[in-house]
Protein backbone atom coordinates (compact mmCIF):
# COMPACT_ATOMS: atom_id res chain seq x y z
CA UNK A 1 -27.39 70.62 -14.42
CA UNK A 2 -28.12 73.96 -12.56
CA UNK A 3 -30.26 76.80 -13.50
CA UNK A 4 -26.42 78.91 -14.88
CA UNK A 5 -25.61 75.95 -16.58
CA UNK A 6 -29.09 76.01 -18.20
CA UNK A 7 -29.15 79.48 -19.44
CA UNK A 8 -26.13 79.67 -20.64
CA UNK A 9 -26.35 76.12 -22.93
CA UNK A 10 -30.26 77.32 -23.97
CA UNK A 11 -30.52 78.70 -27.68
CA UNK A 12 -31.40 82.43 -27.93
CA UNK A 13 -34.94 81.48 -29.07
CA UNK A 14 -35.53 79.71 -25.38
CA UNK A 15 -33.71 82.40 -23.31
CA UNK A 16 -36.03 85.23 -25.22
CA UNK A 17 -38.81 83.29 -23.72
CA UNK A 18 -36.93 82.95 -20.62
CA UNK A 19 -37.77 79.07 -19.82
CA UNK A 20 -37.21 75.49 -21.47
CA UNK A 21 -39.30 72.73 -22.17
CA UNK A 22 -38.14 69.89 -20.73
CA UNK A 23 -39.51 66.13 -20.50
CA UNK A 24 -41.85 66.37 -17.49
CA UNK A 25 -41.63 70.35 -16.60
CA UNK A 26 -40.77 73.65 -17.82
CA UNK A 27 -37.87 75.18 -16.28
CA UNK A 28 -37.23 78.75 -15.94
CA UNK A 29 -33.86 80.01 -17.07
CA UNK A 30 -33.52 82.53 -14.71
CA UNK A 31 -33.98 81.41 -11.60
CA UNK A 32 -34.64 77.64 -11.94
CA UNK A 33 -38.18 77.34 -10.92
CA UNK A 34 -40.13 74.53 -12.23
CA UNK A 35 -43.94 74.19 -13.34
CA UNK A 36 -44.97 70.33 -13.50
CA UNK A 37 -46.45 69.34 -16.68
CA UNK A 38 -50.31 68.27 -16.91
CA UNK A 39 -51.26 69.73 -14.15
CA UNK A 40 -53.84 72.83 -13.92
CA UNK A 41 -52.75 75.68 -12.03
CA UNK A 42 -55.32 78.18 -10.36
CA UNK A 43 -53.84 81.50 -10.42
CA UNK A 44 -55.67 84.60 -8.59
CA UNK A 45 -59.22 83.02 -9.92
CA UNK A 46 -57.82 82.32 -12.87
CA UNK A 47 -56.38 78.30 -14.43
CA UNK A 48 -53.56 77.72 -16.15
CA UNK A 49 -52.03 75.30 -17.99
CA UNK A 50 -48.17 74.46 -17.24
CA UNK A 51 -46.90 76.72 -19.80
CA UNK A 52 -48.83 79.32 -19.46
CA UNK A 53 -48.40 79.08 -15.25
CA UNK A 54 -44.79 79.05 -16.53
CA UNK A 55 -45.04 82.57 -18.79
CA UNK A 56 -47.10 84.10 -15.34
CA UNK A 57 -44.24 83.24 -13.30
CA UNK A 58 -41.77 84.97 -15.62
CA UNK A 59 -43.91 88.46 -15.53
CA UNK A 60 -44.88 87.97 -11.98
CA UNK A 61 -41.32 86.56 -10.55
CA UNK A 62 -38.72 88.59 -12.90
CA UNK A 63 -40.68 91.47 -14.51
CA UNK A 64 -39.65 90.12 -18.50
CA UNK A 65 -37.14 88.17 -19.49
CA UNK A 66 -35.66 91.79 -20.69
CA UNK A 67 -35.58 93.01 -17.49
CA UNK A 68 -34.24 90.84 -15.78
CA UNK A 69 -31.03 90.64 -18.56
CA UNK A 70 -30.89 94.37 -18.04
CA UNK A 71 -30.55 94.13 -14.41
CA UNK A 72 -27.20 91.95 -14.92
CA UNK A 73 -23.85 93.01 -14.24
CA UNK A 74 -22.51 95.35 -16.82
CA UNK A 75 -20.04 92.13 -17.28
CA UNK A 76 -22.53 89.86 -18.52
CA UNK A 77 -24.07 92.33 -20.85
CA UNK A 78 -21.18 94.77 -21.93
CA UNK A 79 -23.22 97.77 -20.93
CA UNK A 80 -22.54 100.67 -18.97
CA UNK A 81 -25.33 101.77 -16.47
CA UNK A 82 -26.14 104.40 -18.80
CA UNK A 83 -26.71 102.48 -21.64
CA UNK A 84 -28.65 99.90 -20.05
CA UNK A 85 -30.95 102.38 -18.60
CA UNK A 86 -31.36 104.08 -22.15
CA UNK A 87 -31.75 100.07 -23.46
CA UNK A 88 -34.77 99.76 -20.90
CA UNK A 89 -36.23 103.03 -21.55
CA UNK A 90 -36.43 102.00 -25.77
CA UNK A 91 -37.75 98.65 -24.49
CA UNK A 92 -41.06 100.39 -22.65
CA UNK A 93 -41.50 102.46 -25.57
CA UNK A 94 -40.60 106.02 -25.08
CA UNK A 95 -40.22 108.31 -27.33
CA UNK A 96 -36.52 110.21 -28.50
CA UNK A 97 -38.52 113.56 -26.44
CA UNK A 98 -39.87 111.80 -23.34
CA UNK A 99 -36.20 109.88 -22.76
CA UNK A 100 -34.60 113.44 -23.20
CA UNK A 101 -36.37 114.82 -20.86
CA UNK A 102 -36.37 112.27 -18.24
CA UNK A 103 -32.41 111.99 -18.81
CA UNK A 104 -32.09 115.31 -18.90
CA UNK A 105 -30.02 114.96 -22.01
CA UNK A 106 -30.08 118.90 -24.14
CA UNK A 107 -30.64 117.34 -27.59
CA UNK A 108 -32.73 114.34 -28.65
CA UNK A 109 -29.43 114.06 -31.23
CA UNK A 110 -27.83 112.56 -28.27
CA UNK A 111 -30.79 110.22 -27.81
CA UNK A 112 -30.40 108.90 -31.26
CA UNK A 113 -26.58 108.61 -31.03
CA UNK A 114 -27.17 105.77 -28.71
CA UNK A 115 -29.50 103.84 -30.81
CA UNK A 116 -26.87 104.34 -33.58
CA UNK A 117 -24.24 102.95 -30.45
CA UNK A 118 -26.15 100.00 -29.50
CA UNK A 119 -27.30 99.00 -32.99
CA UNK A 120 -23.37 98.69 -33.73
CA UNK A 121 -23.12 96.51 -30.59
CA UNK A 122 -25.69 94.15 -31.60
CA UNK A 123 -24.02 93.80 -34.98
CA UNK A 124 -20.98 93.19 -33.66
CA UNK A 125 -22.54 90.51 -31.21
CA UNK A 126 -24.03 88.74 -33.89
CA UNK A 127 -20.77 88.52 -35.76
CA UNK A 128 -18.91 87.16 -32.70
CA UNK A 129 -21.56 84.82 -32.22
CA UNK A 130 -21.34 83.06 -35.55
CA UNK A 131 -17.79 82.81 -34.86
CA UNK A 132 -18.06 80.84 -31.55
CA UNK A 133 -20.33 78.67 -33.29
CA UNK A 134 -18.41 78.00 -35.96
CA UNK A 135 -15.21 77.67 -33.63
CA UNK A 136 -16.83 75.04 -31.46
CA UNK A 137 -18.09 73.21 -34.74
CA UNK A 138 -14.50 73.12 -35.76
CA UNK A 139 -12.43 72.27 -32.31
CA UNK A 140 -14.29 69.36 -30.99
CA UNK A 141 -11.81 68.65 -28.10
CA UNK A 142 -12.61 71.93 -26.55
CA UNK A 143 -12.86 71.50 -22.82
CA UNK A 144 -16.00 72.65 -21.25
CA UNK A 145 -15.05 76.23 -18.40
CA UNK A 146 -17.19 76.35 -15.24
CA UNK A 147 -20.40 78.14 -15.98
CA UNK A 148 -19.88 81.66 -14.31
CA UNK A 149 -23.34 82.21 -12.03
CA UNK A 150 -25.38 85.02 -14.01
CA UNK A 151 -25.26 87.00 -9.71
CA UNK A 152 -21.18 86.95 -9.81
CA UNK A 153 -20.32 90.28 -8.55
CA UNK A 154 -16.19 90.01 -10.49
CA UNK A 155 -16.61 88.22 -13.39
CA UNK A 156 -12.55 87.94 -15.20
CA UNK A 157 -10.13 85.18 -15.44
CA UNK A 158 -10.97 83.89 -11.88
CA UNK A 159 -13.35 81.89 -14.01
CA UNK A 160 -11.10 80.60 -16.34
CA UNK A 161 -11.25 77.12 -15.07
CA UNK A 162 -12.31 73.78 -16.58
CA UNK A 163 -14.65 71.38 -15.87
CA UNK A 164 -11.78 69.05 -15.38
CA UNK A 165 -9.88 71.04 -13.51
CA UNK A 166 -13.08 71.87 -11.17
CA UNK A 167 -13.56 68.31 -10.56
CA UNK A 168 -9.98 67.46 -9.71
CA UNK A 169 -9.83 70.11 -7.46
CA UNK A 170 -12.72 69.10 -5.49
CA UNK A 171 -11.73 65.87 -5.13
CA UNK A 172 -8.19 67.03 -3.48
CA UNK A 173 -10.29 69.54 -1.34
CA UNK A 174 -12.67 67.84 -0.40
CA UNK A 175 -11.08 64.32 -0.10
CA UNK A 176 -14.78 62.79 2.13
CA UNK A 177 -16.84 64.53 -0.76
CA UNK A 178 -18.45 68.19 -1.67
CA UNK A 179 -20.41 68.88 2.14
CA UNK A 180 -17.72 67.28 4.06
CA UNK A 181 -14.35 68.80 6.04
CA UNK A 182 -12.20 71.49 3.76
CA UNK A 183 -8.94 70.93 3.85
CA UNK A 184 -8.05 74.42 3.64
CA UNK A 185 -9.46 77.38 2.00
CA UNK A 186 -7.69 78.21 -1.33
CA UNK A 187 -5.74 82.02 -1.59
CA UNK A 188 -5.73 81.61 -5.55
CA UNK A 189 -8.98 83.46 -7.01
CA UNK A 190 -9.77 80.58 -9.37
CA UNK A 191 -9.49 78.16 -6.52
CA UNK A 192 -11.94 80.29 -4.23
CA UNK A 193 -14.51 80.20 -7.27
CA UNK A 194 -14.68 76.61 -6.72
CA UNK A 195 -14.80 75.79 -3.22
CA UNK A 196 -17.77 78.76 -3.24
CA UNK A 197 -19.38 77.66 -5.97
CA UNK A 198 -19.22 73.87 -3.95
CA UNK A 199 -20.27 74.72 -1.12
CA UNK A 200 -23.46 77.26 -2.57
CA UNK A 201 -24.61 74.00 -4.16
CA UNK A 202 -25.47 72.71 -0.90
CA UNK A 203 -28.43 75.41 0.10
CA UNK A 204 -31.83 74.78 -1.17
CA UNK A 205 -32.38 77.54 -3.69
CA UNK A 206 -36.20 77.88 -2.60
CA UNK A 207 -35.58 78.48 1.15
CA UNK A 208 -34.26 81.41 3.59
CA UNK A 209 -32.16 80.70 5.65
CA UNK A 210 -31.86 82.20 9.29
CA UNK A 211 -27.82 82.45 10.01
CA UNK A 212 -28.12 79.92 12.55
CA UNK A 213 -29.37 77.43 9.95
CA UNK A 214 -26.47 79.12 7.36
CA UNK A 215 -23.42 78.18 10.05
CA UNK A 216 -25.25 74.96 10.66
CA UNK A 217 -24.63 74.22 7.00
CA UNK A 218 -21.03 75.49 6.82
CA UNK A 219 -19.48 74.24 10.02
CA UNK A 220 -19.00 70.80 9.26
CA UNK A 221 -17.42 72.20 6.43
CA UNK A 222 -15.45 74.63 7.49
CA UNK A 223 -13.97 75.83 11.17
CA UNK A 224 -13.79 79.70 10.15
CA UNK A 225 -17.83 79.47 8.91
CA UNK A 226 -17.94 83.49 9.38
CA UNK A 227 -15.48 83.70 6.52
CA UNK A 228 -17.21 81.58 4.33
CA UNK A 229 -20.04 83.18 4.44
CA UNK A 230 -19.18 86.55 3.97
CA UNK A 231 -17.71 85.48 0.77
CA UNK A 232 -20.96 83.70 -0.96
CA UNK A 233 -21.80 87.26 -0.24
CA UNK A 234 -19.30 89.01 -1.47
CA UNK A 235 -19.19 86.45 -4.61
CA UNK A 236 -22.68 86.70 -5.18
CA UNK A 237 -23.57 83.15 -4.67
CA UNK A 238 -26.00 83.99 -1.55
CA UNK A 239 -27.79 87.08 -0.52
CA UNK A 240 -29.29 88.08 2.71
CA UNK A 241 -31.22 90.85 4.04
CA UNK A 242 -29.75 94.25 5.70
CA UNK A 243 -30.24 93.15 8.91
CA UNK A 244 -28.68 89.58 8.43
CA UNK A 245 -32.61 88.00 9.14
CA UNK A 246 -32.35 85.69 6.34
CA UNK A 247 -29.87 84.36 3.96
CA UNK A 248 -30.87 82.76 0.13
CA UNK A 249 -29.29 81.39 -2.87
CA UNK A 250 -29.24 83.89 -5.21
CA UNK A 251 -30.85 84.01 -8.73
């Protein structure tokens, strides 16, 4: 199971901690990274112990586990850029005054007009949460979607796509197996999610990746490599940097 598939099956109470315990490791729900357990970790003259190696990595890798949430797209957490920058400035504790004047907003009113806003949306959450629950308690035969990767850059019903139908799919794609010759590459949106998704499953998540060693990867797959790639971009499966030095998976 990958690391999207992981956060978005974990229970609220593991992805406020921002990693799962698991049978031999603890995994972190936001970018996969594992910590071994039973091992003793030193850590800038300090030791560790797997979980608590595991809570470093979340402050020292991702900030807090509400940072990095805040830093989604606005599709994953139904915020405008406004109100997750008003969210983050609550969460480091400033007062209605200092967020007026670092907003520049005339009235601190204003500044408690979005609490009032994003109180509302969290009750509203909760209630549509209970729901889902209770929906998937009563419809048993609901088929599973493909997970949508927390990095997608257009998340809407390009994603609408089950498990089943990913599968089968693949399997008429990719008729030697997932790594092998395309047949084509889909037009359809849903189709593209797929084949991306695929083919982004192949990289190591831990390494960069010059472009040589990127093409390498794709051209077996692929004869128009360039135009793979410059969709895991544009799909936010990969990243790179400016200068097109290095290429990763991206978390």
């Amino acid at each position: 199971m990958d690391v999207n598939e992981l956060f978005w099956q974990a229970p609220i109470d593991d992805l406020k901690k921002g990693y799962i315990d698991q049978a031999a490791h603890f995994t972190c729900l936001l970018c996969g990274e594992k910590v071994e357990k039973g091992i003793i970790y030193p850590q800038e003259g300090l030791l560790y112990e797997a979980e608590k190696m595991m809570q470093h990595h979340i402050t020292s890798a991702h900030h807090s586990v509400f940072h990095y949430l805040n830093g989604l797209n606005k599709k994953m957490t139904g915020l405008t850029e406004h109100q997750s920058h008003i969210l983050r400035l609550f969460y480091e504790g400033k007062s209605d005054q200092e967020i007026k004047e670092e907003l520049e907003i005339g009235s601190a009113t204003t500044i408690r007009h979005h609490r009032f806003a994003l109180k509302e949306k969290e009750r509203q959450a909760k209630t549509l949460m209970v729901m889902m629950e209770l929906l998937k308690e009563q419809d048993q035969k609901e088929e599973p979607f493909v997970p949508i990767h927390k990095t997608a850059t257009m998340v809407d019903d390009r994603y609408n796509v089950t498990l089943t139908e990913e599968q089968q799919l693949l399997e008429k794609l990719f008729p030697n197996g997932v790594g092998k010759e395309l047949v084509r590459f889909p037009k359809r949106e849903k189709q593209k999610i797929v084949v991306l998704r695929a083919i982004a499953n192949l990289f190591d998540q831990e390494k960069h990746y010059t472009e040589k060693e990127l093409n390498e990867v794709i051209k077996p797959i692929y004869e128009d490599y360039v135009h793979i790639r410059r969709y895991l971009i544009e799909y936010g499966f990969l990243d790179r940097k400016a200068d097109g030095s290095a290429y990763w998976v991206k978390k």
